[in-house]
N, C-alpha and C. Protein backbone atom coordinates (compact mmCIF):
# COMPACT_ATOMS: atom_id res chain seq x y z
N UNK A 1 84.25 102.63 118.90
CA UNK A 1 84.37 103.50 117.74
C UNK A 1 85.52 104.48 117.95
N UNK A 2 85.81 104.97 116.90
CA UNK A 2 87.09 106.19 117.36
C UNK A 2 86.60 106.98 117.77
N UNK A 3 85.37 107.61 117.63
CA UNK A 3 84.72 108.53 118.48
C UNK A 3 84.65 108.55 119.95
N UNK A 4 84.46 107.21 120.63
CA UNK A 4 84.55 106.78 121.66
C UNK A 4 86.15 107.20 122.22
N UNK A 5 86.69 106.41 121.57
CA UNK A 5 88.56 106.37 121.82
C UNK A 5 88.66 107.87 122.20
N UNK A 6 88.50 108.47 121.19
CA UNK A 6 88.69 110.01 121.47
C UNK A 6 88.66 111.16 122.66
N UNK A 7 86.91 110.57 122.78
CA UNK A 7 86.56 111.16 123.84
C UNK A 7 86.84 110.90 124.99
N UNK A 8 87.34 109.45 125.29
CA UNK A 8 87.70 109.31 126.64
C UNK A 8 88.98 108.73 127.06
N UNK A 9 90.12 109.08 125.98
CA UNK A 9 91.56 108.63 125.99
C UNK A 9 92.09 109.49 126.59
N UNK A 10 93.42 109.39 127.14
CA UNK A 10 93.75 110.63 127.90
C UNK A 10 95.42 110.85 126.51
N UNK A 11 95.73 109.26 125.93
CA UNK A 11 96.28 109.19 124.69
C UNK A 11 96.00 108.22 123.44
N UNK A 12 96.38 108.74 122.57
CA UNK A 12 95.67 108.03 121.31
C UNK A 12 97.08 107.60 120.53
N UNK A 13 97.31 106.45 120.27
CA UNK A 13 98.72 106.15 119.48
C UNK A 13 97.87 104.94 117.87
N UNK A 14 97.84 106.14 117.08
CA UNK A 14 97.93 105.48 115.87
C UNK A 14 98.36 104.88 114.96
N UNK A 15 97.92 103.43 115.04
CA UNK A 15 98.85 102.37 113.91
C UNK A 15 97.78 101.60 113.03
N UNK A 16 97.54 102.02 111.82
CA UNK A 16 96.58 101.54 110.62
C UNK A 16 97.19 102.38 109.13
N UNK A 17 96.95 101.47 108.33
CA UNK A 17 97.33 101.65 107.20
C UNK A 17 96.67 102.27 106.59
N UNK A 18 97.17 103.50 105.34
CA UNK A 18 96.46 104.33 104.94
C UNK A 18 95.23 104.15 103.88
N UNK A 19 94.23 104.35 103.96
CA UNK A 19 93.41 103.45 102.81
C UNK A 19 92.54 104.39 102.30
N UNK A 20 91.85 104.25 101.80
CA UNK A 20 90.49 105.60 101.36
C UNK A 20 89.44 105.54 102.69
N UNK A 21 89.40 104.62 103.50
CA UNK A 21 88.73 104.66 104.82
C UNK A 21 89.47 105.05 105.93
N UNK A 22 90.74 105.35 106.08
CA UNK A 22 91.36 105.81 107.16
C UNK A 22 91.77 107.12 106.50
N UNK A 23 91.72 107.76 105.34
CA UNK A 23 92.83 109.11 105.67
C UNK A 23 91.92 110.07 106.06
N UNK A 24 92.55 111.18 106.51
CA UNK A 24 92.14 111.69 107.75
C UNK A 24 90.82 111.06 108.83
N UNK A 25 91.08 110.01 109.26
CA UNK A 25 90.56 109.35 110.02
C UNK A 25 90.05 110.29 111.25
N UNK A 26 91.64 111.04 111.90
CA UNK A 26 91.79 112.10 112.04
C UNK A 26 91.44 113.22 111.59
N UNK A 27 90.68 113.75 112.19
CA UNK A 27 90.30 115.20 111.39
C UNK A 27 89.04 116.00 112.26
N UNK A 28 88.85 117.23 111.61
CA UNK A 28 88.21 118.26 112.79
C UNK A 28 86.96 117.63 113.45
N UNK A 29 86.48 117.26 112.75
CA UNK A 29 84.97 116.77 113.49
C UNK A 29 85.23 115.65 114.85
N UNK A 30 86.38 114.89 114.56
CA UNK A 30 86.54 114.00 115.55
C UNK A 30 87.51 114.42 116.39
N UNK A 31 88.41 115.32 116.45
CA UNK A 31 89.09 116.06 117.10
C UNK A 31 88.28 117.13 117.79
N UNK A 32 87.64 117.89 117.23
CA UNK A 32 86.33 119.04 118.17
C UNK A 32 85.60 117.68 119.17
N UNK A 33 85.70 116.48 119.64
CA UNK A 33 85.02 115.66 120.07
C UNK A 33 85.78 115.49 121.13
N UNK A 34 87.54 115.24 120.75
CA UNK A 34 88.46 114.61 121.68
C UNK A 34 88.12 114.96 123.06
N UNK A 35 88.99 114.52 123.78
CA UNK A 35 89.15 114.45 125.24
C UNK A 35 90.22 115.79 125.34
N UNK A 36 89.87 116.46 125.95
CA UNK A 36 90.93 118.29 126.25
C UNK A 36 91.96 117.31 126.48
N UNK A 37 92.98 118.06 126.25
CA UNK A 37 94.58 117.55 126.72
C UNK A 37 94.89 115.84 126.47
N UNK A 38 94.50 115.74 125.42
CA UNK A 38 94.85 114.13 124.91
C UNK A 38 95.87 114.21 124.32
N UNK A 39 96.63 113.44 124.37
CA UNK A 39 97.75 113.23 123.28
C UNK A 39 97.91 112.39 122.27
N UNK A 40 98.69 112.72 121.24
CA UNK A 40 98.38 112.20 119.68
C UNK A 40 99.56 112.01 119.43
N UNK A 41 99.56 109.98 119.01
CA UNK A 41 101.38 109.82 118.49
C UNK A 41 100.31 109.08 117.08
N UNK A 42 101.35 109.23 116.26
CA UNK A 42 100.96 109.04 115.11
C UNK A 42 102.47 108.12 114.48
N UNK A 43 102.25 106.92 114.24
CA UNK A 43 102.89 106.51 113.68
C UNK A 43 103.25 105.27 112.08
N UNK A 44 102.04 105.62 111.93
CA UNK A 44 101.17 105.14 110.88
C UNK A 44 101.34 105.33 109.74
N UNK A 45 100.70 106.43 108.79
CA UNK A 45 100.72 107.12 107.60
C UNK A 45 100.60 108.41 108.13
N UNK A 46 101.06 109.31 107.42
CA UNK A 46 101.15 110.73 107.65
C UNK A 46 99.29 111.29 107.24
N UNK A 47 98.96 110.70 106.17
CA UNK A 47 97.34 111.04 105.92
C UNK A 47 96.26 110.45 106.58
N UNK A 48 96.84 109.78 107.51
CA UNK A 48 95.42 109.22 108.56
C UNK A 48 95.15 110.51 109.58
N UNK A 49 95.88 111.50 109.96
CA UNK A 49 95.64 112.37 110.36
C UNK A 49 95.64 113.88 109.85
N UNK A 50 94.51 114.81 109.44
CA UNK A 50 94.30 116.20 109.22
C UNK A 50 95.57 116.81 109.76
N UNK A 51 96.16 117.35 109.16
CA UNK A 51 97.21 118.13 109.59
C UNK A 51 96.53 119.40 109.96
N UNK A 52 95.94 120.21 109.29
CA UNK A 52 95.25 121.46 109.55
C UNK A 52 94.46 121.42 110.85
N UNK A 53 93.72 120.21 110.60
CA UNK A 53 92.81 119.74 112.51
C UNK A 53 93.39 119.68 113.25
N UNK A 54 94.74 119.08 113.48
CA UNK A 54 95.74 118.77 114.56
C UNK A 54 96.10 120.12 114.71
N UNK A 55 96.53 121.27 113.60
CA UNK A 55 97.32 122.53 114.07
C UNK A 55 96.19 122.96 114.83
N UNK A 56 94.81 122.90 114.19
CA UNK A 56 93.77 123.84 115.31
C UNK A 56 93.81 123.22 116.89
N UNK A 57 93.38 122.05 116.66
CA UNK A 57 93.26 121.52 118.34
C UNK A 57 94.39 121.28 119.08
N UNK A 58 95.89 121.79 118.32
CA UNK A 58 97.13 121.92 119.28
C UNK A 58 96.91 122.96 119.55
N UNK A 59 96.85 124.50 118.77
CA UNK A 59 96.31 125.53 119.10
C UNK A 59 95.00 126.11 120.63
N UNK A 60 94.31 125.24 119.86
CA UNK A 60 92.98 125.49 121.63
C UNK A 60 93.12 124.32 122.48
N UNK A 61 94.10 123.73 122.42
CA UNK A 61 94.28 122.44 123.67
C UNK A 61 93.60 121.47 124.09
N UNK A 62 92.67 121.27 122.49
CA UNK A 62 92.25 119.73 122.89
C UNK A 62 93.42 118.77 122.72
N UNK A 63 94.11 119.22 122.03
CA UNK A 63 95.99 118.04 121.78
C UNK A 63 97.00 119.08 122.81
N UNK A 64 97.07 118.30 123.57
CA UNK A 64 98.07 118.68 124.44
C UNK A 64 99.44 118.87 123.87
N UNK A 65 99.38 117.68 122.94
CA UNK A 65 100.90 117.56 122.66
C UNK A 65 100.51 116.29 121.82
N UNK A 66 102.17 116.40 120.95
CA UNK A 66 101.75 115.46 119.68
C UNK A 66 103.12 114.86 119.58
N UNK A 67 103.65 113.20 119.10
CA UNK A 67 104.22 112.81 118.49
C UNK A 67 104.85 112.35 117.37
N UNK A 68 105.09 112.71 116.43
CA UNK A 68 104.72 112.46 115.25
C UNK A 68 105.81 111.62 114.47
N UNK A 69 106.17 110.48 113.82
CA UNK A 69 107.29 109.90 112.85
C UNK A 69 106.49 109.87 111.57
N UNK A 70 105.27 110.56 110.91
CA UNK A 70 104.94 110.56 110.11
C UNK A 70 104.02 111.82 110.13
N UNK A 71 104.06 112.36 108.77
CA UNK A 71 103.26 113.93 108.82
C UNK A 71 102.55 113.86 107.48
N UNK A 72 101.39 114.59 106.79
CA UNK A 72 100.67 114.29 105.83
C UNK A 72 101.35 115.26 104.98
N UNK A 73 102.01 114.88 103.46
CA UNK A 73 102.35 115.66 102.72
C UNK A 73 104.08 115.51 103.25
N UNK A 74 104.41 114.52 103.62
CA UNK A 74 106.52 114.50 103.59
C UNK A 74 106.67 114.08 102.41
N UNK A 75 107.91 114.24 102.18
CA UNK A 75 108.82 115.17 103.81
C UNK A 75 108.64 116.61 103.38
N UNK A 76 108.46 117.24 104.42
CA UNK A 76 108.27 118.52 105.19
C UNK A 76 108.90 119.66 105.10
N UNK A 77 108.66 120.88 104.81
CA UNK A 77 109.78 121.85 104.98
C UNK A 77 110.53 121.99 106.57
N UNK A 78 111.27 123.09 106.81
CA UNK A 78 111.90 123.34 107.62
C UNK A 78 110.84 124.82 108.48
N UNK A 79 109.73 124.76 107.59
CA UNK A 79 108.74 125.83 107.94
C UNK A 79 108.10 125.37 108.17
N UNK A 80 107.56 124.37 108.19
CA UNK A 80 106.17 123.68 108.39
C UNK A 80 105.70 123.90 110.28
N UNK A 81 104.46 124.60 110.02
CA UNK A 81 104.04 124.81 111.28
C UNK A 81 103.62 123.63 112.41
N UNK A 82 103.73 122.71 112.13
CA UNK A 82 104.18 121.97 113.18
C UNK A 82 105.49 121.45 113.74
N UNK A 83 106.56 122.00 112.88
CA UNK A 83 108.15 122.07 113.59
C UNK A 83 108.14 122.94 114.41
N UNK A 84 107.40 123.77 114.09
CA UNK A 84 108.25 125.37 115.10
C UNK A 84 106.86 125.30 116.32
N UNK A 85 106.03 123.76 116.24
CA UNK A 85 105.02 124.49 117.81
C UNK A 85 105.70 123.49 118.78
N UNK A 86 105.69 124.12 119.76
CA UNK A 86 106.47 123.75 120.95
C UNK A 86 106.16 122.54 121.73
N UNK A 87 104.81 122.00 121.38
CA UNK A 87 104.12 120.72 122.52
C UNK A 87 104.12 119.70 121.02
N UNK A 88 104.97 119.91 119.80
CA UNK A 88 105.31 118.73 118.83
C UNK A 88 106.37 118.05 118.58
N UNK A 89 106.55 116.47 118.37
CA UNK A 89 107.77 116.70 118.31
C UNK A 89 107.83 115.42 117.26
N UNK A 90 108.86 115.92 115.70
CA UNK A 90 108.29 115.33 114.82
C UNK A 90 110.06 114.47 114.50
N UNK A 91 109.68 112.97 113.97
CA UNK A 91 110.71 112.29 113.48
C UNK A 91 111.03 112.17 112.25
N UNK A 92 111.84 111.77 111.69
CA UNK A 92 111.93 111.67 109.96
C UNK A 92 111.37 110.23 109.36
N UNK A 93 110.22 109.40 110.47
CA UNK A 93 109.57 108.50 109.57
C UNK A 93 110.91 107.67 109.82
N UNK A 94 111.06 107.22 110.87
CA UNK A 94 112.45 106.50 111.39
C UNK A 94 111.84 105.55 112.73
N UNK A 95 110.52 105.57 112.81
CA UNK A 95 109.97 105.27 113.75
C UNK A 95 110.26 103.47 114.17
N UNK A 96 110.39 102.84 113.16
CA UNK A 96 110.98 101.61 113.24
C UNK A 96 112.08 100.87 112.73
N UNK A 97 112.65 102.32 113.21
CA UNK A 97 114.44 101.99 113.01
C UNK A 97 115.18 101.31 114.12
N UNK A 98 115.23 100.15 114.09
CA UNK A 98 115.77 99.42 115.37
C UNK A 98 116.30 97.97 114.75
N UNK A 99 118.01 97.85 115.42
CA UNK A 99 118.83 96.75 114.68
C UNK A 99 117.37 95.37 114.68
N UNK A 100 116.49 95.28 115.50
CA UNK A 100 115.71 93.79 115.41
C UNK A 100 114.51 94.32 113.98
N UNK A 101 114.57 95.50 114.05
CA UNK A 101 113.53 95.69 112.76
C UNK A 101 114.49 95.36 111.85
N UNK A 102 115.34 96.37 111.52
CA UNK A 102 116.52 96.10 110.18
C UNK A 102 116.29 94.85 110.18
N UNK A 103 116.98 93.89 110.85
CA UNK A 103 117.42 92.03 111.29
C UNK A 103 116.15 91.78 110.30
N UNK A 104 114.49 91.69 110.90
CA UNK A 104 113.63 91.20 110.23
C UNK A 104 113.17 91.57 108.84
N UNK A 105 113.61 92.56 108.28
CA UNK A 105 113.39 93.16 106.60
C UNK A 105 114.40 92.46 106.07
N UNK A 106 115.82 92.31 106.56
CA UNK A 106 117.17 91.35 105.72
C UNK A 106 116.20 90.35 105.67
N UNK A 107 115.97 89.41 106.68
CA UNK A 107 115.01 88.20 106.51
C UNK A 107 114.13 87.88 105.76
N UNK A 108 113.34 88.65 105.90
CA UNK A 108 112.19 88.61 104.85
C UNK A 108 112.28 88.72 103.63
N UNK A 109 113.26 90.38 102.97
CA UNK A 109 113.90 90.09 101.72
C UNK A 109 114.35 88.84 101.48
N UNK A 110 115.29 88.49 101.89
CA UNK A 110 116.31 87.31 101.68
C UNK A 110 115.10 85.91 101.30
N UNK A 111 114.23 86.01 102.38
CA UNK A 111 113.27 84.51 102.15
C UNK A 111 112.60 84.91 100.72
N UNK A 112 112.09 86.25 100.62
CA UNK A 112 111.15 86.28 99.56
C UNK A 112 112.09 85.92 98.34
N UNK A 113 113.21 86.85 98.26
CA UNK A 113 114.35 86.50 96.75
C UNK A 113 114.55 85.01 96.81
N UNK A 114 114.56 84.23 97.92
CA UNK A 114 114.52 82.60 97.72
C UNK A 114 113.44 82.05 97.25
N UNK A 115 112.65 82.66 97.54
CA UNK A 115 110.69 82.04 97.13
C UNK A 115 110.86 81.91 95.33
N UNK A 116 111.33 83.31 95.46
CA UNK A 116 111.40 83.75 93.64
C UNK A 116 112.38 82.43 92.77
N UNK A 117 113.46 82.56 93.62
CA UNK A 117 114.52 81.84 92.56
C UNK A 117 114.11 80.44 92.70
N UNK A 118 113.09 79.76 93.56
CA UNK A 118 112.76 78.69 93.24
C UNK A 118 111.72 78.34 92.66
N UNK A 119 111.46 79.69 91.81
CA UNK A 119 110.21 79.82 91.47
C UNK A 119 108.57 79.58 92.61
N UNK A 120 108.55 79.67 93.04
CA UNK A 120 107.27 80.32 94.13
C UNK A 120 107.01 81.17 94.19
N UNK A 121 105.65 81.52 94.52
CA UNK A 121 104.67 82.93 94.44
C UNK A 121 105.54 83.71 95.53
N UNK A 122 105.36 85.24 95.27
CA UNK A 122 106.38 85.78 96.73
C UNK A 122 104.96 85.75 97.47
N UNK A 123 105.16 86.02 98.99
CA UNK A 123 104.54 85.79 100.10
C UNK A 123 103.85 87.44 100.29
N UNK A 124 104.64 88.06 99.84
CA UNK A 124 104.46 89.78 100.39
C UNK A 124 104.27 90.91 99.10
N UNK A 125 104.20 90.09 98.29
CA UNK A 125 104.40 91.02 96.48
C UNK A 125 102.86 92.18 96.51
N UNK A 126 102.71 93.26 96.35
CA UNK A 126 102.17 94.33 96.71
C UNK A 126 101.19 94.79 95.12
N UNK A 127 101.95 93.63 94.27
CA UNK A 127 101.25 94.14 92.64
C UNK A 127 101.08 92.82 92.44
N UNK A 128 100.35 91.56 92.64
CA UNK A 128 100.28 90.48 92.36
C UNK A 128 99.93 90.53 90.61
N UNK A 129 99.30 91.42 90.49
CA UNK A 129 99.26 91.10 88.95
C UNK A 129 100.08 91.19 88.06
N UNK A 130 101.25 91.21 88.33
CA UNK A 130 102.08 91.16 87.10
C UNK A 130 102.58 89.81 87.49
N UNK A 131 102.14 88.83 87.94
CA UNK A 131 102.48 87.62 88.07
C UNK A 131 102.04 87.00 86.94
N UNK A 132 101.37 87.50 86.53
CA UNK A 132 100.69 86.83 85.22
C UNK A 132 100.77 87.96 83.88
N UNK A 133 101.68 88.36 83.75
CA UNK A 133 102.49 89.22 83.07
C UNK A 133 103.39 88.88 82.18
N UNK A 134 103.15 87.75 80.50
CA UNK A 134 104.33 87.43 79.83
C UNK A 134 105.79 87.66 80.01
N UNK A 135 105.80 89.40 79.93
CA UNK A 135 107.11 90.12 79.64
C UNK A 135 107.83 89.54 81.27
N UNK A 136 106.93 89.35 81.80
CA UNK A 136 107.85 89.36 83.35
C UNK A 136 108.58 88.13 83.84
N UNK A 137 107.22 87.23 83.23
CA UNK A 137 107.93 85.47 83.08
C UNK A 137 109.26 85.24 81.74
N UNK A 138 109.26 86.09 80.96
CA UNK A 138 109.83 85.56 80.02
C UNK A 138 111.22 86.27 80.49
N UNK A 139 111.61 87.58 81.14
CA UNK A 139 113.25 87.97 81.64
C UNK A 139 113.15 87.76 82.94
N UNK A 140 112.52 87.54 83.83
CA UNK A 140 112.39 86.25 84.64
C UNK A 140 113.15 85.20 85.43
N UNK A 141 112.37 84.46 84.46
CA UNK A 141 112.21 82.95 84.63
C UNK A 141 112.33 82.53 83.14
N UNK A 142 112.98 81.18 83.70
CA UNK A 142 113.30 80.39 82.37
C UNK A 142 111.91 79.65 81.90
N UNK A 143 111.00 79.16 83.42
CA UNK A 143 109.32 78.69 82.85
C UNK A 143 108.98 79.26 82.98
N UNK A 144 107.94 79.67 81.58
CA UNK A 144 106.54 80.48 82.23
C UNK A 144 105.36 80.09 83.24
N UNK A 145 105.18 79.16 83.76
CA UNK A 145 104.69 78.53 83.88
C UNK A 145 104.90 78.09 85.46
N UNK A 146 105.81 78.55 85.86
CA UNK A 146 106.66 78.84 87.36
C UNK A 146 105.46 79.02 88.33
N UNK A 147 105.25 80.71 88.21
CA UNK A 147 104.01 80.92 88.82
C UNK A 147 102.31 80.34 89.05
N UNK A 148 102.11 79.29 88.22
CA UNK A 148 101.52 78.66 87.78
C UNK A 148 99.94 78.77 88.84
């Protein structure tokens, strides 16, 4: 359980997608639980973790120290009290900025815009329902009937 994780991690590196069951996944009740001096990288969604919980338990040192490429509520002021605490250290959500990541998004774009122009379902489309959307088949695609 994460409760478990918590209590007996010495670090916790978060990667899950944000959903109505993960945001603040993170947050005071399970943080007042952690392990003293654990550390917290977060690289996930910025709302899987309580921002307000994290400032308290960086504050009394159940979070030793924090990583962060994602924060709840970015982008961020230049005030935001977790820039200016000293055991944080926050990225601009750049966390998988690396020429082999770039390399694999060209790819994937590129295959999916091929899927399309040969008419095939895309593999990764995030709103499947407008697949079945007249207006969308008709400026489109020349068949409606493509998506089939």
């Amino acid at each position: 359980s994460v409760e478990e994780l918590l209590t007996r991690s010495d670090a916790v590196s978060i990667h899950v997608p944000l959903t109505s069951e993960t945001r603040h996944l993170i947050n005071e009740e399970r943080l007042s639980r952690a392990k003293k001096g654990m550390v917290l990288v977060n690289t996930s969604r910025g709302g899987v973790v309580d921002t307000q919980a994290l400032i308290r338990a960086l504050e009394e040192g159940v979070v030793s120290c924090a990583a962060l490429d994602v924060v709840e509520g970015e982008p961020i002021g230049g005030d935001h009290p977790l820039l200016k605490h000293p055991n944080v250290i926050v990225t601009p959500h750049i966390g998988s900025a690396s020429v082999e990541s770039y390399r694999a998004m060209d790819e994937a774009s590129l295959e999916e815009a091929v899927r399309i122009v040969r008419g095939k379902k895309p593999l990764w489309i995030v709103n499947p329902e407008v697949l079945s959307s007249p207006k969308l088949r008709v400026r489109l695609f020349t068949s409606p009937a493509r998506f089939g």
